[in-house]
C-alpha atoms as a PDB file:
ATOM      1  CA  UNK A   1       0.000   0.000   0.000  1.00  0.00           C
ATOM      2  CA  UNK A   2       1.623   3.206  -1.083  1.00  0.00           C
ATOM      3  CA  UNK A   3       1.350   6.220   1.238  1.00  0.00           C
ATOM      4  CA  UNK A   4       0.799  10.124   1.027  1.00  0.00           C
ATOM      5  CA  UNK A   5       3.586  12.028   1.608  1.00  0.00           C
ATOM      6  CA  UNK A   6       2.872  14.667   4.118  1.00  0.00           C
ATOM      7  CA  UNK A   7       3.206  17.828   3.356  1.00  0.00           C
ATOM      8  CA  UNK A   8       1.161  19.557   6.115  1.00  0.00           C
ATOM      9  CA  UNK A   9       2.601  20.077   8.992  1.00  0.00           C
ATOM     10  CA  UNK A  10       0.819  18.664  12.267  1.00  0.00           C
ATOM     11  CA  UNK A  11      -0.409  20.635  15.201  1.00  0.00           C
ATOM     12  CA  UNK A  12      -0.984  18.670  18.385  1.00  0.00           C
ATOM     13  CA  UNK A  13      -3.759  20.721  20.584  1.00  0.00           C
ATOM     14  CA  UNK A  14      -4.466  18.088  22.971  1.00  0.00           C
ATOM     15  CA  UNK A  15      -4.133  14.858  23.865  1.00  0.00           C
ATOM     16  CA  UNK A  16      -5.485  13.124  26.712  1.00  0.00           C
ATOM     17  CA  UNK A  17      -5.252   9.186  28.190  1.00  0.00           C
ATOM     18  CA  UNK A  18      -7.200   7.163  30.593  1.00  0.00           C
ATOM     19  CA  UNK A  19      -5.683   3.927  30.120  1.00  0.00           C
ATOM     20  CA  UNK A  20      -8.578   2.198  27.662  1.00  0.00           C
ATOM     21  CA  UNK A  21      -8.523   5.100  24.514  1.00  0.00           C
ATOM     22  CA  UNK A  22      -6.471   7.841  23.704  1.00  0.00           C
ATOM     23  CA  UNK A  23      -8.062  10.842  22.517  1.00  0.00           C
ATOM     24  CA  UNK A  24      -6.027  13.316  19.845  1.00  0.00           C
ATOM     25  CA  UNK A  25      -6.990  16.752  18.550  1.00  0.00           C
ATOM     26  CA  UNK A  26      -4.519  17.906  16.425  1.00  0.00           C
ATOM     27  CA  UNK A  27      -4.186  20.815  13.134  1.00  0.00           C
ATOM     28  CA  UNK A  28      -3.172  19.516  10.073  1.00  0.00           C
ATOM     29  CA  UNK A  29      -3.602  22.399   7.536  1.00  0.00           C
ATOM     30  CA  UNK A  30      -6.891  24.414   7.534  1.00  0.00           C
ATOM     31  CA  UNK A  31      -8.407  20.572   9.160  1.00  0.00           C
ATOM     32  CA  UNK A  32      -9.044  20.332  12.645  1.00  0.00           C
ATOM     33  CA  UNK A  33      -9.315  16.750  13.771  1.00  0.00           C
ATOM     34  CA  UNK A  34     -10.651  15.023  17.015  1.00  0.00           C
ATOM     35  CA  UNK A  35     -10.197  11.153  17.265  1.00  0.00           C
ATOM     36  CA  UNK A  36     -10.325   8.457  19.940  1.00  0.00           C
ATOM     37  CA  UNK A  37      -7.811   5.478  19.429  1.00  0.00           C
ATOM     38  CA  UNK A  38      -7.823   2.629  21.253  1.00  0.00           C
ATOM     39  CA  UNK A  39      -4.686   0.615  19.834  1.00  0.00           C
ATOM     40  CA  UNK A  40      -1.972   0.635  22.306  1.00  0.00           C
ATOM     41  CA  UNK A  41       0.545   3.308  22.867  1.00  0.00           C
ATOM     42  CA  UNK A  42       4.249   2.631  22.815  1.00  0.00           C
ATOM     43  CA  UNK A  43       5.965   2.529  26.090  1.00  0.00           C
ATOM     44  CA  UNK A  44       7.598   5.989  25.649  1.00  0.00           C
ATOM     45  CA  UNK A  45       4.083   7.416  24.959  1.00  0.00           C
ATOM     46  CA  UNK A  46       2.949   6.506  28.441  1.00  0.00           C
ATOM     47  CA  UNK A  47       6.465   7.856  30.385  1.00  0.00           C
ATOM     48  CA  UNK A  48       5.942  10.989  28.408  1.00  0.00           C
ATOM     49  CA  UNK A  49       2.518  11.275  30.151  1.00  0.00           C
ATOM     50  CA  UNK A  50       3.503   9.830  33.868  1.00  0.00           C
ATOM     51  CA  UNK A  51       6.620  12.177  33.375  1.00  0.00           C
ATOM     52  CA  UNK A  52       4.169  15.208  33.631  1.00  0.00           C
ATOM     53  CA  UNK A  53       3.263  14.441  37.278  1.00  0.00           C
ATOM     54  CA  UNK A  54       6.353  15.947  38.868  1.00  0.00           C
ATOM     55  CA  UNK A  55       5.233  18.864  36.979  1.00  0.00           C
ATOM     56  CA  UNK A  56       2.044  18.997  38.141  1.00  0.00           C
ATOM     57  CA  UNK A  57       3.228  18.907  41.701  1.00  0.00           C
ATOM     58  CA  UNK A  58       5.089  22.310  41.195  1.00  0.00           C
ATOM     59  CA  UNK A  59       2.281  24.103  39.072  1.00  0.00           C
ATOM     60  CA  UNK A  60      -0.284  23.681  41.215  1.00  0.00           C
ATOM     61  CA  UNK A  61       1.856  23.761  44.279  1.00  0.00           C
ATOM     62  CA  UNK A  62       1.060  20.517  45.848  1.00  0.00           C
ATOM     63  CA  UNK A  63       3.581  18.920  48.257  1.00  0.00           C
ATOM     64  CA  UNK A  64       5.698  16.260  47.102  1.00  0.00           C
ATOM     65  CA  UNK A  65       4.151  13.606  48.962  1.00  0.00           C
ATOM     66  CA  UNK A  66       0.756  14.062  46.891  1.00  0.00           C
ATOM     67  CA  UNK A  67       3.010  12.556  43.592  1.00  0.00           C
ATOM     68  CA  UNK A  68       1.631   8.971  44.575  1.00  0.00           C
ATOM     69  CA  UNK A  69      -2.168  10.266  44.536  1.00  0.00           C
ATOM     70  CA  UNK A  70      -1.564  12.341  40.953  1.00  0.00           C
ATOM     71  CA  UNK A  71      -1.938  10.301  37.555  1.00  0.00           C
ATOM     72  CA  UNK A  72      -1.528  12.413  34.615  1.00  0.00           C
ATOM     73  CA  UNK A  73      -3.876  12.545  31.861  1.00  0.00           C
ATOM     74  CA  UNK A  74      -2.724  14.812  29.244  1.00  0.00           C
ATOM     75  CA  UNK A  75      -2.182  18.408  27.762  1.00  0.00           C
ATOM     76  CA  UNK A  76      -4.100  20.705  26.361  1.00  0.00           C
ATOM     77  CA  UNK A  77      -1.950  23.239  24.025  1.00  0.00           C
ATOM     78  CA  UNK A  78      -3.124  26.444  22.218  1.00  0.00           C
ATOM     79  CA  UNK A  79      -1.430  28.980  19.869  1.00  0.00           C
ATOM     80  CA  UNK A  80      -0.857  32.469  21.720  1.00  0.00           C
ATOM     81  CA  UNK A  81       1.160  34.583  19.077  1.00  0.00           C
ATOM     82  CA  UNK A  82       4.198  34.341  16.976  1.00  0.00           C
ATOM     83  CA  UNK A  83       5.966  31.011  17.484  1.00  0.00           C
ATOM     84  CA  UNK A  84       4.880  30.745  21.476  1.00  0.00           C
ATOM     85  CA  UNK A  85       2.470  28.147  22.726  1.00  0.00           C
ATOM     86  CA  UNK A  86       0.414  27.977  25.768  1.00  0.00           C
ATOM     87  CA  UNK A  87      -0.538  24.501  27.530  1.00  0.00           C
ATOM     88  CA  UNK A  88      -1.407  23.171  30.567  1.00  0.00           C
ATOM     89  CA  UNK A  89      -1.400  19.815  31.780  1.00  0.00           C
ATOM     90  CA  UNK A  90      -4.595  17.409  33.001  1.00  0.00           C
ATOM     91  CA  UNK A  91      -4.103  14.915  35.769  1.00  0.00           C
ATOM     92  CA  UNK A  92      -6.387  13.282  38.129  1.00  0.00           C
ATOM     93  CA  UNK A  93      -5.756  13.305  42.129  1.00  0.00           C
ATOM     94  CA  UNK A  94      -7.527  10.752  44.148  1.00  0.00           C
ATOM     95  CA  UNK A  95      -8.741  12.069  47.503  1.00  0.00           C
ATOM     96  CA  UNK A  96     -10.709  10.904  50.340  1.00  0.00           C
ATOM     97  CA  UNK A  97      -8.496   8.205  51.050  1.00  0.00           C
ATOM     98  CA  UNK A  98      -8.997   6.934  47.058  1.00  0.00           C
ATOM     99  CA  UNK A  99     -12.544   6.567  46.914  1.00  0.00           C
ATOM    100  CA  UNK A 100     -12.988   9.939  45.314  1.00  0.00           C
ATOM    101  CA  UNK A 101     -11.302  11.482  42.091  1.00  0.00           C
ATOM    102  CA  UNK A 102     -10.327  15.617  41.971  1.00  0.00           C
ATOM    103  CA  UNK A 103      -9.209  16.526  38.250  1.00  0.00           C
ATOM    104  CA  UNK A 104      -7.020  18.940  37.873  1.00  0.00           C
ATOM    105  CA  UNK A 105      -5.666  21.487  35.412  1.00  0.00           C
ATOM    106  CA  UNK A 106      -2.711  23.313  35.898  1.00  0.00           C
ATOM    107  CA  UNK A 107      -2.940  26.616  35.010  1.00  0.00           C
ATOM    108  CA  UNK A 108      -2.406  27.668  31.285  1.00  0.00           C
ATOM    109  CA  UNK A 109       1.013  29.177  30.935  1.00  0.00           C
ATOM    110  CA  UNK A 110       2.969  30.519  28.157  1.00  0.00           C
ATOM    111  CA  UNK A 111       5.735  27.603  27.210  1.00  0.00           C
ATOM    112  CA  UNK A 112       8.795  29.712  26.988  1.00  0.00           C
ATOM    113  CA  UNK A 113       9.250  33.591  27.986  1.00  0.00           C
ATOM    114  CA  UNK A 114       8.513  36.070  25.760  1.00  0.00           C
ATOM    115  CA  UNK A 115      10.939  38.920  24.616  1.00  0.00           C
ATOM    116  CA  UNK A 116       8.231  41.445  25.121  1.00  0.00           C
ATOM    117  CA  UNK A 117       6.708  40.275  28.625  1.00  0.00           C
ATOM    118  CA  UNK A 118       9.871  40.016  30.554  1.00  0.00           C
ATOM    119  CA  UNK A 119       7.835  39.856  33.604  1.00  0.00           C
ATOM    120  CA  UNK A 120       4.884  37.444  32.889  1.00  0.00           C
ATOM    121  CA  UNK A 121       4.913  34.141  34.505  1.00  0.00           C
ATOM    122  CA  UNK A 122       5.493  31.193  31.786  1.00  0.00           C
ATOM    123  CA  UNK A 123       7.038  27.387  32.240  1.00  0.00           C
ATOM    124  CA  UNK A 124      10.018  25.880  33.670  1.00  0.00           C
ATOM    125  CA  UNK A 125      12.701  24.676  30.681  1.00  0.00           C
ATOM    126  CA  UNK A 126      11.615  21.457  32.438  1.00  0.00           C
ATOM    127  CA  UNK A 127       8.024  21.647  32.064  1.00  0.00           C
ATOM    128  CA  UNK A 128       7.883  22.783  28.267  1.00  0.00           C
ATOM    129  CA  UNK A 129      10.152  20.194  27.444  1.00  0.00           C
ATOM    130  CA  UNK A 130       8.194  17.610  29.651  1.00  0.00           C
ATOM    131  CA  UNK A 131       4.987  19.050  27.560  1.00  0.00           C
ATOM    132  CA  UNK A 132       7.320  18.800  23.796  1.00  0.00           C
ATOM    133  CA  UNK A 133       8.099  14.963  24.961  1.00  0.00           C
ATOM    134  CA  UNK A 134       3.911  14.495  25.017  1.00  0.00           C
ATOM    135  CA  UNK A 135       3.484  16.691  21.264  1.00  0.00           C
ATOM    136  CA  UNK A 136       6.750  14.714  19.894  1.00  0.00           C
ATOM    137  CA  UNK A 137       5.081  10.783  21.170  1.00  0.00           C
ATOM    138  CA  UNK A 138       1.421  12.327  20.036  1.00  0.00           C
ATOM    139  CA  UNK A 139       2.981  13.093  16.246  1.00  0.00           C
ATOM    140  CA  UNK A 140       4.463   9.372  16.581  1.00  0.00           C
ATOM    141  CA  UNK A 141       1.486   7.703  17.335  1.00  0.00           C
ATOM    142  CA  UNK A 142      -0.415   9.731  14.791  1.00  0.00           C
ATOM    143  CA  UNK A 143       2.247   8.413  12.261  1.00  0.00           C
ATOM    144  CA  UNK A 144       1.344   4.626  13.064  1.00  0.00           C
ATOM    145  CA  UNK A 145       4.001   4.196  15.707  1.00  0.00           C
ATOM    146  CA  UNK A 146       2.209   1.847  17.912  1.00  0.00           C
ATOM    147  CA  UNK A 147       2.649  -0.941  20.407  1.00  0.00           C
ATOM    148  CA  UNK A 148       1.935  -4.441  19.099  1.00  0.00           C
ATOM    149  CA  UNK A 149      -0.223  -6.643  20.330  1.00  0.00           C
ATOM    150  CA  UNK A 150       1.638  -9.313  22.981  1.00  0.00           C
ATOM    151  CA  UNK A 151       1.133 -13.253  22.180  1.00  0.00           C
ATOM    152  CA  UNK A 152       2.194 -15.214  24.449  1.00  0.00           C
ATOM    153  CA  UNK A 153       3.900 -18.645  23.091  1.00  0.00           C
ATOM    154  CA  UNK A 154       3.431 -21.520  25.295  1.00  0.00           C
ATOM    155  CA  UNK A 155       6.272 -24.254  24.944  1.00  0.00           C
ATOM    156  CA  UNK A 156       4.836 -27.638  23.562  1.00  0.00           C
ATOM    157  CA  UNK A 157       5.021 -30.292  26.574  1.00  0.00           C
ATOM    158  CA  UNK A 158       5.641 -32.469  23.423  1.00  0.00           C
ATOM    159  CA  UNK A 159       8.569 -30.902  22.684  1.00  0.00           C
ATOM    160  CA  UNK A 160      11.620 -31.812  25.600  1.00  0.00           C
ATOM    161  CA  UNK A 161      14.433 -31.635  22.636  1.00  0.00           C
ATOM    162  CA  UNK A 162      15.810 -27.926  24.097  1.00  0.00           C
ATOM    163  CA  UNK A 163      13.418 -26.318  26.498  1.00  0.00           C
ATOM    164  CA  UNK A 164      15.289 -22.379  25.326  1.00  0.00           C
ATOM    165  CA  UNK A 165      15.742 -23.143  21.122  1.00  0.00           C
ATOM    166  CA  UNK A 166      12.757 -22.688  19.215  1.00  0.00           C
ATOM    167  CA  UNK A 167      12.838 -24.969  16.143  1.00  0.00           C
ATOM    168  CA  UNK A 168      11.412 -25.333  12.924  1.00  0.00           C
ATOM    169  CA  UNK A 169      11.307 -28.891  10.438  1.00  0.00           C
ATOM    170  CA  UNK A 170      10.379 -27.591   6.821  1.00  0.00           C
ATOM    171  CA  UNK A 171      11.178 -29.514   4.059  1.00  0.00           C
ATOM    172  CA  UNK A 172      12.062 -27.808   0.136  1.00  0.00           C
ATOM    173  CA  UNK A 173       9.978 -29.508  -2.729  1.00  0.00           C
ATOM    174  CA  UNK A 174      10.604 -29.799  -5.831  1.00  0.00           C
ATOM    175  CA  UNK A 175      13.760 -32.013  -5.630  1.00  0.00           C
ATOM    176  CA  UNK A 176      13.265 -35.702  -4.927  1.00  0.00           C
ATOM    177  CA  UNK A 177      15.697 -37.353  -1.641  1.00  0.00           C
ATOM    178  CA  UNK A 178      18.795 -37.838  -2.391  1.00  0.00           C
ATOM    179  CA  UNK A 179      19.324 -35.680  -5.294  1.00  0.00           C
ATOM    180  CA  UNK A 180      21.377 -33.066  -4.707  1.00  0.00           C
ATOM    181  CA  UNK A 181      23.949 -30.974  -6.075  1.00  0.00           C
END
C-alpha cells in the first residue's frame, strides 16, 4: 500500500489518556481533527505522560508527597502569538483516602518567555520540554508508531528436545531425496 507524503505540517492541541482510549486533537492544515484510538501506545508514549506528574506537583503547588495520589492525563496546548504556545497539563488526584477522584488542570502558561513580557509568569525549561516529549510521542502515534499486540507462546510439553531453542522442520519440494547438487 503506497502512502501520502505529508506535506502539512501537524499541530498537536491536545491529547489526553485514561488507560482504555487515547483521545487526539490535532491541526493539520486548515483541518481540525478530534479522534479516539484505542490501539496501544508505545511505552515511551505513556512515560511521556507519567513524566508530567512531577510537573504537576510544582504548578499547582502541591507537596511532594501528593506525587503517589496524581496520575496524569494529558495536555491541552493552544497557539498564543508568533511562534509561542500555551498549555497546561490534566491529571487526576484521588482524595478521600482513594474513593474519590479531583481533576485537575494546571494553570495555562505561556511555554517559553517572551521577549516582550519580561515579567509574565510562563514554564520551567523542564516543564515545556516535559509538555514537547507528550506533542513529539502524540505526532508518533499519529504516524502509526504503535505498540503491538503481545502473544504469548506456550512451549509444547511435546517438545523436551531444548526447552530455550525454538525450532522449525520444513522440508524444500521440488527435488526428490537424495538428489542433490
Amino acid at each position: 500500500m503506497a502512502t501520502k507524503k505529508q506535506d502539512e505540517t501537524v499541530t498537536i492541541r491536545a491529547v489526553r489518556n485514561n488507560r482504555k482510549s487515547i483521545l487526539i486533537e490535532w491541526l493539520q492544515g486548515a483541518d481540525e481533527y478530534s479522534v479516539t484510538f484505542h490501539d496501544n501506545p508505545l511505552p515511551s508514549f505513556l512515560k511521556a505522560i507519567d513524566g508530567l506528574t512531577p510537573h504537576v506537583l510544582t504548578l499547582c503547588e502541591f507537596p511532594a508527597g501528593d506525587a503517589k495520589k496524581i496520575v496524569s492525563t494529558g495536555i491541552t496546548v493552544r497557539q498564543k502569538g508568533g511562534e509561542n504556545e500555551e498549555a497546561l497539563i490534566v491529571a487526576k488526584k484521588r482524595v478521600r483516602k482513594g474513593k474519590r477522584v479531583l481533576n485537575i488542570a494546571t494553570p495555562l502558561l505561556p511555554m517559553y518567555p517572551d521577549a516582550e513580557e519580561k515579567t509574565a509568569d510562563h514554564m520551567s525549561e523542564d516543564e515545556a520540554a516535559a509538555i514537547e516529549k507528550v506533542i513529539k510521542e502524540a505526532k508518533r502515534y499519529l504516524a502509526g508508531e504503535r505498540a503491538q499486540g503481545q502473544i504469548v507462546f506456550e512451549p509444547d510439553p511435546a517438545d523436551k528436545k531444548d526447552e530455550g531453542a525454538k525450532t522449525a522442520e520444513f522440508t524444500v519440494l521440488g527435488e526428490p531425496p537424495g538428489a542433490g547438487g
